[in-house]
Protein backbone atom coordinates (compact mmCIF):
# COMPACT_ATOMS: atom_id res chain seq x y z
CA UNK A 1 0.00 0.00 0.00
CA UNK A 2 2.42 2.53 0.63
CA UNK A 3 4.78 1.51 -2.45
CA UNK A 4 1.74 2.17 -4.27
CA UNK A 5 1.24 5.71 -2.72
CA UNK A 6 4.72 6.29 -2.98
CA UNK A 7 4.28 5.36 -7.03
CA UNK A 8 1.44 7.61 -7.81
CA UNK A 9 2.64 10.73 -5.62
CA UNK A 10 6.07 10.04 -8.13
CA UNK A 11 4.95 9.80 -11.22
CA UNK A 12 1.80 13.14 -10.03
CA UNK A 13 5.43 15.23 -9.50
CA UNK A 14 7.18 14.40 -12.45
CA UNK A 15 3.96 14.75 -14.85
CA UNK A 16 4.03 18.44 -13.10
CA UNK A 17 7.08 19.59 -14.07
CA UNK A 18 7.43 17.48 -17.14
CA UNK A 19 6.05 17.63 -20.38
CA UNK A 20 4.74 14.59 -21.68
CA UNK A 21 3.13 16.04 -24.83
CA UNK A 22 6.30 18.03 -26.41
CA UNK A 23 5.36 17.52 -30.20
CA UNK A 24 1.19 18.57 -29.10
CA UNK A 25 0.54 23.06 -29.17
CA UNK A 26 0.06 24.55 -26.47
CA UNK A 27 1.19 25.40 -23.07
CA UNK A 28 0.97 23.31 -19.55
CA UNK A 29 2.54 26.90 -17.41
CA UNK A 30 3.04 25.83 -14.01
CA UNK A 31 3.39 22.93 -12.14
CA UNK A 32 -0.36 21.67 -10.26
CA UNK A 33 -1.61 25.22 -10.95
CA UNK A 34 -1.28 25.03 -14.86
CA UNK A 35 -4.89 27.19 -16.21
CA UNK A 36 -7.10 25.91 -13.28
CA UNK A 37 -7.77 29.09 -12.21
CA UNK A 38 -8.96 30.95 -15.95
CA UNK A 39 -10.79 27.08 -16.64
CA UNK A 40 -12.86 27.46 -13.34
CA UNK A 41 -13.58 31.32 -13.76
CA UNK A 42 -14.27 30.72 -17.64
CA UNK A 43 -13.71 27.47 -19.26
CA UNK A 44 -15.69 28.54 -22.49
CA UNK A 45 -13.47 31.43 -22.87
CA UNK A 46 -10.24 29.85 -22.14
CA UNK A 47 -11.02 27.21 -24.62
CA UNK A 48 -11.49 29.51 -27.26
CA UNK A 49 -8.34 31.50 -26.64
CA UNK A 50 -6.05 28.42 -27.09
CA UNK A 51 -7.79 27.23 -29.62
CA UNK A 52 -7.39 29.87 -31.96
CA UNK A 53 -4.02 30.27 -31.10
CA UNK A 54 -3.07 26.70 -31.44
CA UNK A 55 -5.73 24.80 -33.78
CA UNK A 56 -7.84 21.74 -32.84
CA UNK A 57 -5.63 19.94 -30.84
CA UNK A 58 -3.59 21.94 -27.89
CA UNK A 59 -2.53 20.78 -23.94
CA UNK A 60 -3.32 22.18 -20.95
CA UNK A 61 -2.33 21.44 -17.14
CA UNK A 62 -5.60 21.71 -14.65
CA UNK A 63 -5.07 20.94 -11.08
CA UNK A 64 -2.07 18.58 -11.33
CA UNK A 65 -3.46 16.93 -14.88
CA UNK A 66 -2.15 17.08 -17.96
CA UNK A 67 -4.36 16.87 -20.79
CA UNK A 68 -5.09 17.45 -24.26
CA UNK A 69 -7.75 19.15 -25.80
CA UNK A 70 -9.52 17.93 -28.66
CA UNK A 71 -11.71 20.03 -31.06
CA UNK A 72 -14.30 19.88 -33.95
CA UNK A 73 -16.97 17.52 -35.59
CA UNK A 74 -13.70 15.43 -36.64
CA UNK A 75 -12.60 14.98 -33.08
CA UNK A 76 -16.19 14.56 -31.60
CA UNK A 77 -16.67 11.47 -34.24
CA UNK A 78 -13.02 10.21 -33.05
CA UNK A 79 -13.85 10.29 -29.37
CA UNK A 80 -17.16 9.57 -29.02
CA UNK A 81 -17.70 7.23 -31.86
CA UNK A 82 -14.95 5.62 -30.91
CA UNK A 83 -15.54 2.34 -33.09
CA UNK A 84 -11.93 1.30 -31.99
CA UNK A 85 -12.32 1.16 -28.25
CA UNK A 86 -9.54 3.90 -27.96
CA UNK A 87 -11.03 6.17 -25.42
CA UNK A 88 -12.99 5.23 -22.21
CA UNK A 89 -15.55 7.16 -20.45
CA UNK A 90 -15.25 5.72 -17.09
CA UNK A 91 -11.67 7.16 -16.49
CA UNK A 92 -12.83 10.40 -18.10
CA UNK A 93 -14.99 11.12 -15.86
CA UNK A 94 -13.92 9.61 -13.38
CA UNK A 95 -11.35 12.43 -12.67
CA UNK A 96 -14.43 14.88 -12.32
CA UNK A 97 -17.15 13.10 -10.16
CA UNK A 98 -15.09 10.03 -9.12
CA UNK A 99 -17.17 8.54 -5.73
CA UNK A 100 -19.93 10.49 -6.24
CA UNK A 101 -21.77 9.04 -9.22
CA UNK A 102 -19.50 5.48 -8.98
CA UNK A 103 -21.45 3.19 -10.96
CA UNK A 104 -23.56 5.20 -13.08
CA UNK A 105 -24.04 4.77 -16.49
CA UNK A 106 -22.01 7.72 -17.42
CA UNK A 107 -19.26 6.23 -16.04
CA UNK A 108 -19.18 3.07 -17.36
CA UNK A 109 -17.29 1.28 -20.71
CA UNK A 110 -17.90 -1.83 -23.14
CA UNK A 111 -20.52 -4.43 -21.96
CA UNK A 112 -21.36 -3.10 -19.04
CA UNK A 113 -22.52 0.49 -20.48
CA UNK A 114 -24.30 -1.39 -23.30
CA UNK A 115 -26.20 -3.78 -20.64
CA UNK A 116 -26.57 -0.95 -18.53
CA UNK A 117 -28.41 1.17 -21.62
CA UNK A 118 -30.33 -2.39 -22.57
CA UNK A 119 -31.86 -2.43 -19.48
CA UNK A 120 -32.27 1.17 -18.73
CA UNK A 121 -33.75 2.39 -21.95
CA UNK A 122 -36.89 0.37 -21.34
CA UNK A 123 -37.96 3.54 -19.09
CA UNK A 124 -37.70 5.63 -21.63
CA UNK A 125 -39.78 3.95 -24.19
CA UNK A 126 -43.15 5.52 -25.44
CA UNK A 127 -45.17 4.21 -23.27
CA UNK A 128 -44.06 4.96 -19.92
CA UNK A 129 -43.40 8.52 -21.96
CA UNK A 130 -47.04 8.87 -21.95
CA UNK A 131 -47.29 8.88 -18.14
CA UNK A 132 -44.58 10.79 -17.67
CA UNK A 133 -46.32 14.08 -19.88
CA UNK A 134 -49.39 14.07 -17.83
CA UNK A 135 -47.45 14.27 -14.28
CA UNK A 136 -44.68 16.89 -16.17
CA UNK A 137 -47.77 19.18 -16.96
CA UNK A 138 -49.94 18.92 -13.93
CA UNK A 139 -46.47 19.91 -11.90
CA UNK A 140 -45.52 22.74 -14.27
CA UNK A 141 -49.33 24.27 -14.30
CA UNK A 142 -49.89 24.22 -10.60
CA UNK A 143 -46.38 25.51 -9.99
CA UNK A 144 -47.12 28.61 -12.18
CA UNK A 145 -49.99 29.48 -11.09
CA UNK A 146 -50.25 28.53 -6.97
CA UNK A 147 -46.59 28.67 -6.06
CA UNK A 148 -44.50 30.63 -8.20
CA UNK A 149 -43.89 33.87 -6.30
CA UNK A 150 -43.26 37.49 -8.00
CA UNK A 151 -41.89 40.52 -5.94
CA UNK A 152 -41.97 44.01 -7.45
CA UNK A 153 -42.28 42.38 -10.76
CA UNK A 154 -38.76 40.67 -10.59
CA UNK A 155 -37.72 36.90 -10.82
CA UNK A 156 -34.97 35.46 -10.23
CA UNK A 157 -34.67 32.64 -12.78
CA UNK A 158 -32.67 29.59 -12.22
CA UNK A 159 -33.32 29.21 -9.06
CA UNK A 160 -37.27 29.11 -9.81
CA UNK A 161 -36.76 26.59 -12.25
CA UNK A 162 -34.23 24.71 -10.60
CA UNK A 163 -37.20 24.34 -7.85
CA UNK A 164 -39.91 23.26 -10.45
CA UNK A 165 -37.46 20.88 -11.81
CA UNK A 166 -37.03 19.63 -8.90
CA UNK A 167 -40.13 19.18 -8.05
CA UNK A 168 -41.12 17.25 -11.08
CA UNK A 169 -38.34 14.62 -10.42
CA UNK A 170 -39.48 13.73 -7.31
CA UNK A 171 -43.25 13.40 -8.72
CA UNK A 172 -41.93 11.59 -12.28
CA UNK A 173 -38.96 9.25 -10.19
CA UNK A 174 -40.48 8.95 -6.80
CA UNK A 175 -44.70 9.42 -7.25
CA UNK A 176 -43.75 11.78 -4.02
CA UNK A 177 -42.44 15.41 -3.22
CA UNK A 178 -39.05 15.36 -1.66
CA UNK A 179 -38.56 15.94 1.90
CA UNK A 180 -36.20 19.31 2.78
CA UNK A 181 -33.72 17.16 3.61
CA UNK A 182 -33.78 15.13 0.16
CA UNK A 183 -33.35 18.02 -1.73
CA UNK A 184 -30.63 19.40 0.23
CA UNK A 185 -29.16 16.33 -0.27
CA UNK A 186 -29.31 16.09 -3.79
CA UNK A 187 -27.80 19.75 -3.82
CA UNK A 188 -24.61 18.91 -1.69
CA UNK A 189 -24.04 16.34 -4.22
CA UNK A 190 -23.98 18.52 -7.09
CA UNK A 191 -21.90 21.08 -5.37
CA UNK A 192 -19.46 18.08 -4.65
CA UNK A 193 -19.45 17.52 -7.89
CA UNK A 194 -17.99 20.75 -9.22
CA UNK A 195 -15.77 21.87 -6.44
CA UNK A 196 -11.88 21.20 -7.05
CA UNK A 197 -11.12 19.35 -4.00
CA UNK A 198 -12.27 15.97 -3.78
CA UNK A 199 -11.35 14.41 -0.92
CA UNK A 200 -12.66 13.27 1.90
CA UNK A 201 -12.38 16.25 4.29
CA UNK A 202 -14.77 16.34 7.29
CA UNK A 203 -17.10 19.58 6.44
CA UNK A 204 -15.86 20.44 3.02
CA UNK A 205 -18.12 20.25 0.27
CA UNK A 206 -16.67 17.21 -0.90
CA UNK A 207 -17.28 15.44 2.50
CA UNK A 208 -20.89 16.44 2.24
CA UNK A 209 -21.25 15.15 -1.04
CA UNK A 210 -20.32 11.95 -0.03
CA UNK A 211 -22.78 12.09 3.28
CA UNK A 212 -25.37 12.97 1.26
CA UNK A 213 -25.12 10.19 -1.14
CA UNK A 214 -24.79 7.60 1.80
CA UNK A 215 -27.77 9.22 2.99
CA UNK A 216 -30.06 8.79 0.12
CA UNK A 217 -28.27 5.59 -1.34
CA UNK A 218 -30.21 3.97 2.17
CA UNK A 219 -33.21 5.44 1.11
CA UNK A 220 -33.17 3.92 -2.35
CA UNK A 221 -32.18 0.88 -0.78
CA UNK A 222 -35.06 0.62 1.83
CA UNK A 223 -37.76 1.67 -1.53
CA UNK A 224 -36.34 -1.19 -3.80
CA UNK A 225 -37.91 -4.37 -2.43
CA UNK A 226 -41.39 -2.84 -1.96
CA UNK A 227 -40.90 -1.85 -5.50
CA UNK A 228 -39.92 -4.93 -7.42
CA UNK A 229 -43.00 -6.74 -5.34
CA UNK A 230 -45.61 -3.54 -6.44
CA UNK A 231 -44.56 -1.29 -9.46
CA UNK A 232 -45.60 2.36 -9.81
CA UNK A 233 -45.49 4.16 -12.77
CA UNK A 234 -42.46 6.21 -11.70
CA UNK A 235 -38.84 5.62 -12.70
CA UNK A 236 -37.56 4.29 -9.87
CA UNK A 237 -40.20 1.48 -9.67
CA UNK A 238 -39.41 0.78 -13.81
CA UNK A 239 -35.99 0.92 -13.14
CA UNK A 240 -36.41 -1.96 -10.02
CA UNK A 241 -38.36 -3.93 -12.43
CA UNK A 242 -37.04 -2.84 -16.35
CA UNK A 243 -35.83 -5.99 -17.98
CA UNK A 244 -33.63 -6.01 -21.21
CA UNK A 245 -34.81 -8.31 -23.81
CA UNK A 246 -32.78 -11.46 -22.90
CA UNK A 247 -34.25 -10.65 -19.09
CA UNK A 248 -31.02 -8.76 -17.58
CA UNK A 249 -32.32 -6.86 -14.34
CA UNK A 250 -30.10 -4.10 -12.18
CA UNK A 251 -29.09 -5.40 -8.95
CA UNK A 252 -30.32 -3.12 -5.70
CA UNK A 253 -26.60 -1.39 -5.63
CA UNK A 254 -26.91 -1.28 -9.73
CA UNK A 255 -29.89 0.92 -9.16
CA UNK A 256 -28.90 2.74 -6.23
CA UNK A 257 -25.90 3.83 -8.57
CA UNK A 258 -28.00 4.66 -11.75
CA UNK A 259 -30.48 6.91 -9.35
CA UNK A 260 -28.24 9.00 -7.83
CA UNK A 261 -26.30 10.03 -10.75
CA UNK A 262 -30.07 10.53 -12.21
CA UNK A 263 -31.49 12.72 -9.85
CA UNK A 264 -28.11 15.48 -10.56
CA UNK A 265 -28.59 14.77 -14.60
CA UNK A 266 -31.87 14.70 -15.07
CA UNK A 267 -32.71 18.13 -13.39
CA UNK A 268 -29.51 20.20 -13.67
CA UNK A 269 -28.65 20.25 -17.14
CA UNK A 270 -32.40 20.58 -18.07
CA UNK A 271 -32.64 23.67 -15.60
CA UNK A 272 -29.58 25.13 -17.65
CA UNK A 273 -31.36 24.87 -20.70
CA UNK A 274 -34.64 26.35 -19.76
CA UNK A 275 -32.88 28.98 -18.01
CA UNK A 276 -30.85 29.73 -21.48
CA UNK A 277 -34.16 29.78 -23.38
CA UNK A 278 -35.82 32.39 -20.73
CA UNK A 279 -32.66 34.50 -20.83
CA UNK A 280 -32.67 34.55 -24.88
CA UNK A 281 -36.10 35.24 -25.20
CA UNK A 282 -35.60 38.01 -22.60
CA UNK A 283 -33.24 39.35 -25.42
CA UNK A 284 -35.11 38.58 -28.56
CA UNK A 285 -38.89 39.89 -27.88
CA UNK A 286 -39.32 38.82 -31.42
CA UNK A 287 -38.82 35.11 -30.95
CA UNK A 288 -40.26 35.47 -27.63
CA UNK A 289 -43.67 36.82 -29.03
CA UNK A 290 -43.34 33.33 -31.87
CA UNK A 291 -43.42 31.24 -28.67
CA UNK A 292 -46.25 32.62 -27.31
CA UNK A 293 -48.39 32.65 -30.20
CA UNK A 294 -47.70 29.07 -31.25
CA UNK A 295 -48.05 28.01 -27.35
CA UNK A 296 -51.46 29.53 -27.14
CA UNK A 297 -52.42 27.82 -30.64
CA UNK A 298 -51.13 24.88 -29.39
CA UNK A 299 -53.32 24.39 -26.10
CA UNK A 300 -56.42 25.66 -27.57
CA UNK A 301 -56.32 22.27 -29.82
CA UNK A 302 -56.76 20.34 -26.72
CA UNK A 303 -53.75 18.91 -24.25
CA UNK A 304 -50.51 17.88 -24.97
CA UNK A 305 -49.94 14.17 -25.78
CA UNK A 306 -46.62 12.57 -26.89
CA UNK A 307 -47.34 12.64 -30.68
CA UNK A 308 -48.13 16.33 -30.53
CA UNK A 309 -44.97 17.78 -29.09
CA UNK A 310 -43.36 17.62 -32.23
CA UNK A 311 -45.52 20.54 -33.05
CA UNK A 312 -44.35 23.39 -31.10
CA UNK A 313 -41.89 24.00 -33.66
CA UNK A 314 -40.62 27.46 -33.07
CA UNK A 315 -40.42 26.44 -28.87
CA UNK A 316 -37.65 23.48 -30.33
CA UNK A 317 -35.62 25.69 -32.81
CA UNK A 318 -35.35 28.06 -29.68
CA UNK A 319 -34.34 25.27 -27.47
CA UNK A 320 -31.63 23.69 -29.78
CA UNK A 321 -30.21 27.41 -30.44
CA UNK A 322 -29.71 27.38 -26.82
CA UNK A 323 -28.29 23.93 -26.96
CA UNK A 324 -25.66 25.11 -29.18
CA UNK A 325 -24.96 28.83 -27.84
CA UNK A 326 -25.41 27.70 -23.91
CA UNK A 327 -24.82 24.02 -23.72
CA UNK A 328 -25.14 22.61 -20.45
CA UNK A 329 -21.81 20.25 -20.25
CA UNK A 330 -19.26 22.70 -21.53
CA UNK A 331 -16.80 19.96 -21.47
CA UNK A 332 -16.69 15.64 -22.54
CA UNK A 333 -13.94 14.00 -21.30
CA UNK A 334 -12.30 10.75 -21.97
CA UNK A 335 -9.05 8.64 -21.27
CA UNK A 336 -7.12 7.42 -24.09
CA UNK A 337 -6.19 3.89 -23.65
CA UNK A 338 -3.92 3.45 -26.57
CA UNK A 339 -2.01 5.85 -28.40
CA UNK A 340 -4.04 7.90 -30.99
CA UNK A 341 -3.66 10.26 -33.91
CA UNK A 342 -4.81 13.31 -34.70
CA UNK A 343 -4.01 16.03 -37.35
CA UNK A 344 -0.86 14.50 -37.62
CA UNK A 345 -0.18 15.04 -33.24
CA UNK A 346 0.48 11.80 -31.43
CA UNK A 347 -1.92 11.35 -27.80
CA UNK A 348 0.03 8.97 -25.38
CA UNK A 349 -2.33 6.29 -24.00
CA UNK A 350 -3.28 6.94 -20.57
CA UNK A 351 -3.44 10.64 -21.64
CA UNK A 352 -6.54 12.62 -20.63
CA UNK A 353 -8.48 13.93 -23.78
CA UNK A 354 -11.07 16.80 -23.65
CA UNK A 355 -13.54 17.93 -25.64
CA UNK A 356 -15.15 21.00 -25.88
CA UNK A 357 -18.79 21.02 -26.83
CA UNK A 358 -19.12 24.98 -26.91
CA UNK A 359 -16.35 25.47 -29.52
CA UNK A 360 -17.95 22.88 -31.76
CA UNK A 361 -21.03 24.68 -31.68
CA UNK A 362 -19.40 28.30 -32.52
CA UNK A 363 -17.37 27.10 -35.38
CA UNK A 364 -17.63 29.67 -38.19
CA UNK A 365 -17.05 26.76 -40.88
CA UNK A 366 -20.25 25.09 -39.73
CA UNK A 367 -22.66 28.10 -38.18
CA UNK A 368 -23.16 31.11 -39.99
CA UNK A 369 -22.76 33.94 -38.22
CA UNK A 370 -21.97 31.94 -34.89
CA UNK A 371 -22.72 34.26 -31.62
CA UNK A 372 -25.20 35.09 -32.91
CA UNK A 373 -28.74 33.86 -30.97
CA UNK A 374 -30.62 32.84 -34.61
CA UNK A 375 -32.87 29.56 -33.52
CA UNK A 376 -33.94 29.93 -37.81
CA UNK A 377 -30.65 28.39 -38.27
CA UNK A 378 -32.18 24.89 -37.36
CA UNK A 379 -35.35 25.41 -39.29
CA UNK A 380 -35.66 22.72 -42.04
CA UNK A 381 -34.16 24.33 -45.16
CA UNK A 382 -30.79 25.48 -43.18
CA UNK A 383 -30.03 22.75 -40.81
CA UNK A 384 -27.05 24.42 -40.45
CA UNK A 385 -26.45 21.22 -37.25
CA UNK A 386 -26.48 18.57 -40.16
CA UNK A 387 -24.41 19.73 -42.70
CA UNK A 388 -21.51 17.98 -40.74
CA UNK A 389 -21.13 15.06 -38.80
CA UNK A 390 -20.83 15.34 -34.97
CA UNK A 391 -20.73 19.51 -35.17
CA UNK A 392 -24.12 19.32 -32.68
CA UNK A 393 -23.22 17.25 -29.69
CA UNK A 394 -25.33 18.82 -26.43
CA UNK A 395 -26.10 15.10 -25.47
CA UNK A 396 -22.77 13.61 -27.11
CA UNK A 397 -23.01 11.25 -29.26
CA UNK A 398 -21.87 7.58 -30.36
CA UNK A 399 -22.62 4.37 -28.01
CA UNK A 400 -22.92 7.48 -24.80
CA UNK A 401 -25.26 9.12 -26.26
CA UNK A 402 -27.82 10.31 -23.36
CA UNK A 403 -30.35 8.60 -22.36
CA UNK A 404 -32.54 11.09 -21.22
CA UNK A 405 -32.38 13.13 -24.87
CA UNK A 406 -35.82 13.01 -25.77
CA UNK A 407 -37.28 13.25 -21.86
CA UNK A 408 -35.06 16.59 -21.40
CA UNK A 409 -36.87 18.11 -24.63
CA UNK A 410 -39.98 17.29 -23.51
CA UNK A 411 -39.57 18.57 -19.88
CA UNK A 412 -38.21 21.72 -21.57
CA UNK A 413 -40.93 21.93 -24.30
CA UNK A 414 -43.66 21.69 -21.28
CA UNK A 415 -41.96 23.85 -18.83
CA UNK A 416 -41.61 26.46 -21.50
CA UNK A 417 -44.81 26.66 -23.31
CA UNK A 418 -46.62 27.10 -20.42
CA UNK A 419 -44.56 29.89 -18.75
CA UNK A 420 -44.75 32.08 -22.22
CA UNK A 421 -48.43 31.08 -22.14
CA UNK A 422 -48.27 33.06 -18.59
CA UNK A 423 -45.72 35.95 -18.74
CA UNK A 424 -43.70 38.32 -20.69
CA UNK A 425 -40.14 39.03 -19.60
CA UNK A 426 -37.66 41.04 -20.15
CA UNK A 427 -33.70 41.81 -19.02
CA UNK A 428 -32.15 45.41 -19.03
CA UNK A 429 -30.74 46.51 -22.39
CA UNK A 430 -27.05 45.76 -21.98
CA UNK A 431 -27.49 42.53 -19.80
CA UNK A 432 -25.10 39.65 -20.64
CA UNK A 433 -25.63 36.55 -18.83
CA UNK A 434 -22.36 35.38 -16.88
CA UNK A 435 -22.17 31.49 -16.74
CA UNK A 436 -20.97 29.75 -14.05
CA UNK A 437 -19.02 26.56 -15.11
CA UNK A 438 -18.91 23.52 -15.35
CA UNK A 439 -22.80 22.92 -15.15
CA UNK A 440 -23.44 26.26 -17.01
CA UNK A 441 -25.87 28.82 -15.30
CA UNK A 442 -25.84 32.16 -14.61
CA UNK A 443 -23.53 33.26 -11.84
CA UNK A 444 -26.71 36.05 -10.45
CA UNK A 445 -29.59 33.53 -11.04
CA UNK A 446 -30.68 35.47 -13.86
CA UNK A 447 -32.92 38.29 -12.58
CA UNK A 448 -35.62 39.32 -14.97
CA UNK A 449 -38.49 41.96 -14.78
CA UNK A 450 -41.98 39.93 -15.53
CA UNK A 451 -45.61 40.20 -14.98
CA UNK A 452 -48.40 37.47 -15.85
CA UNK A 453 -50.50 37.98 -18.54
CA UNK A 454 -53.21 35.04 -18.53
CA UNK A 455 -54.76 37.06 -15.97
């Protein structure tokens, strides 16, 4: 044991004042340090800097690792296709949420990620779909109207929808609200996740990260059997009882694993992302005013129903604008396992790769006009996200694509339609939203002046 601590604290020193990438662009600085401090304040912009100053592959150093980041559609189909098992996703992320979210789905490889997604995928099929709307809408409609609280005409944003969000998951996963101390729970874990330090640490965030997911891990544990005996309709029961087609079943810890991580990804990002779309639309009264109109249109043929999402057309070019401007993972990352090529640069195996999903999606070669907020750009004649392979990656792509794709539109397409139904909004002339990495969202909440209108 301590040969092997002795090992890994050798080899952490000499990759920090080493360079193991001499013939790759870019520049590791100093030793631990490296960028971590311009990554955390603004990972998007740091990105961007390097990458037009050293092309589509460069290195950087981030709290004591080397890596090398990867970009372009190019890279995104090398890494996340991946066709020749050269990257892994476990060790990828495994350097950002480690402990956290061990066992998940996301961080998982080969058979057991596919049996994982066999098994998984069978509660996100149609049918349970259909459930899932009718509990979405109820949650959204009540919220906005008997809970949603307006003072001096001001909102602040992500937090309100972080709460909805919230809400809904414990409805759609749990047929229950979550108790205070659940959904502080599920918030130390998320904080965990992002903050730079993760160890063990009595009253550091870390630390209670890692309480809190002991703490509801025993509360999943003491649901499952009751489950498995007498299946609800929410995803926690069709996860204790979801069968792949040659009858694989999750084991209790299997599920305790694939819940936790759920809870964090199936709210946070989605939050994000209907945060983005409120603060756009705050911008662009025009596309704002297109929402409303085609929301109102919508309901007044009767309620939604799975086939008839498809039709708020104007709400989804909005949303996958915002995908691409605002994504909610900034960042993918991966380990290579063998040695790879690109553009002619040589990646080590056991090297960490990176890619960036924002500078995909701002590629002048691919977007016209790319800053620009212009949700026309995925209207049917442009398609400006299909001209090249693996240039639109919000949920990845490849064998990892996510799961919960099509269940994060349709929580955002609900969520949405019905607040534009409800208010008009609005942010002061020169406001710029400042994101917060690495879960992008807005660093003030996003304060906008609204009033209600259905009244």
């Amino acid at each position: 044991m301590v040969s092997e601590i002795l090992q890994a604290s050798s080899k952490k020193i000499i990759q920090n004042i080493s360079d193991p990438f001499p013939n790759i662009p870019g520049d590791l600085k100093l030793p631990i340090l490296g960028s971590s401090i311009e990554l955390f304040l603004d990972a998007n912009k740091l990105i961007v800097q390097k990458w037009k100053k050293y092309g589509n592959i460069f290195k950087i150093r981030v709290a004591g690792e080397n890596m090398v980041v990867l970009i372009g559609a190019e890279a995104n189909g090398l890494v996340l296709q991946d066709t020749a098992g050269n990257f892994s996703a476990k060790e990828g992320w495994n350097f950002i949420i480690g402990d956290l979210f061990k066992g998940a789905i996301l961080l998982s490889d080969g058979e057991e990620h596919a049996r994982y997604r066999r098994i998984m995928q069978t509660a996100f099929h149609r049918d349970p779909m259909l459930g899932y709307i009718k509990v979405i809408e109820d949650t959204v409609q009540h919220y906005f109207d008997h809970e949603l609280t307006i003072k001096n005409n001001k909102l602040i944003t992500f937090p309100t929808i972080d709460r909805l969000l919230v809400l809904i998951a414990g409805k759609l996963f749990f047929g229950f609200d979550f108790t205070t101390a659940q959904v502080a729970a599920i918030k130390s874990i998320v904080h965990a996740s992002v903050t730079p330090l993760h160890l063990e640490i009595p009253f550091t965030p870390y630390w209670k990260g890692m309480q809190a997911r002991r703490m509801l891990a025993k509360f999943y544990k003491e649901k499952i059997k009751a489950n498995r005996k007498n299946p609800s309709e929410d995803i926690f029961s069709q996860l204790c009882v979801a069968q792949s087609e040659n009858g694989e079943m999750l084991s209790d810890d299997e599920i305790i694993s694939q819940m936790v991580f759920m809870m964090m990804a199936s709210h946070d990002t989605t939050t994000s992302t209907i945060t983005s779309m409120i603060y756009e639309s705050a911008k662009s009264i025009e596309w704002q005013e297109k929402m409303r109109n085609e929301s109102i249109a919508f309901y007044k043929e009767g309620p939604i129903n799975y086939g008839r999402i498809k039709d708020l057309n104007n709400i989804n070019k909005v949303f996958l604008e915002c995908l691409r401007l605002h994504p909610a993972l900034i960042i993918l990352p991966r380990m290579a396992i063998k040695e790879v090529t690109f553009e002619g640069h040589t990646i080590p195996a056991e090297t960490r790769v990176v890619l960036s999903t924002y500078a995909t999606h701002i590629d002048p070669k691919i977007y016209s006009n790319p800053l620009l907020f212009d949700p026309e750009r995925f209207n049917e004649e442009r398609a400006e996200h299909r001209k090249v392979t693996h240039s639109f990656i919000p949920f990845g792509a490849g064998k990892h694509l996510c799961l919960g794709k099509y269940f994060a539109e349709i929580v955002a397409k609900i969520v949405i339609s019905h607040f534009v139904k409800r208010f008009e909004w609005q942010v002061p002339k020169n406001y710029v939203m400042q994101y917060a990495p690495p879960l992008s969202h807005p660093k003030d909440g996003l304060p906008i002046f609204i009033k209600r209108i259905d009244k």
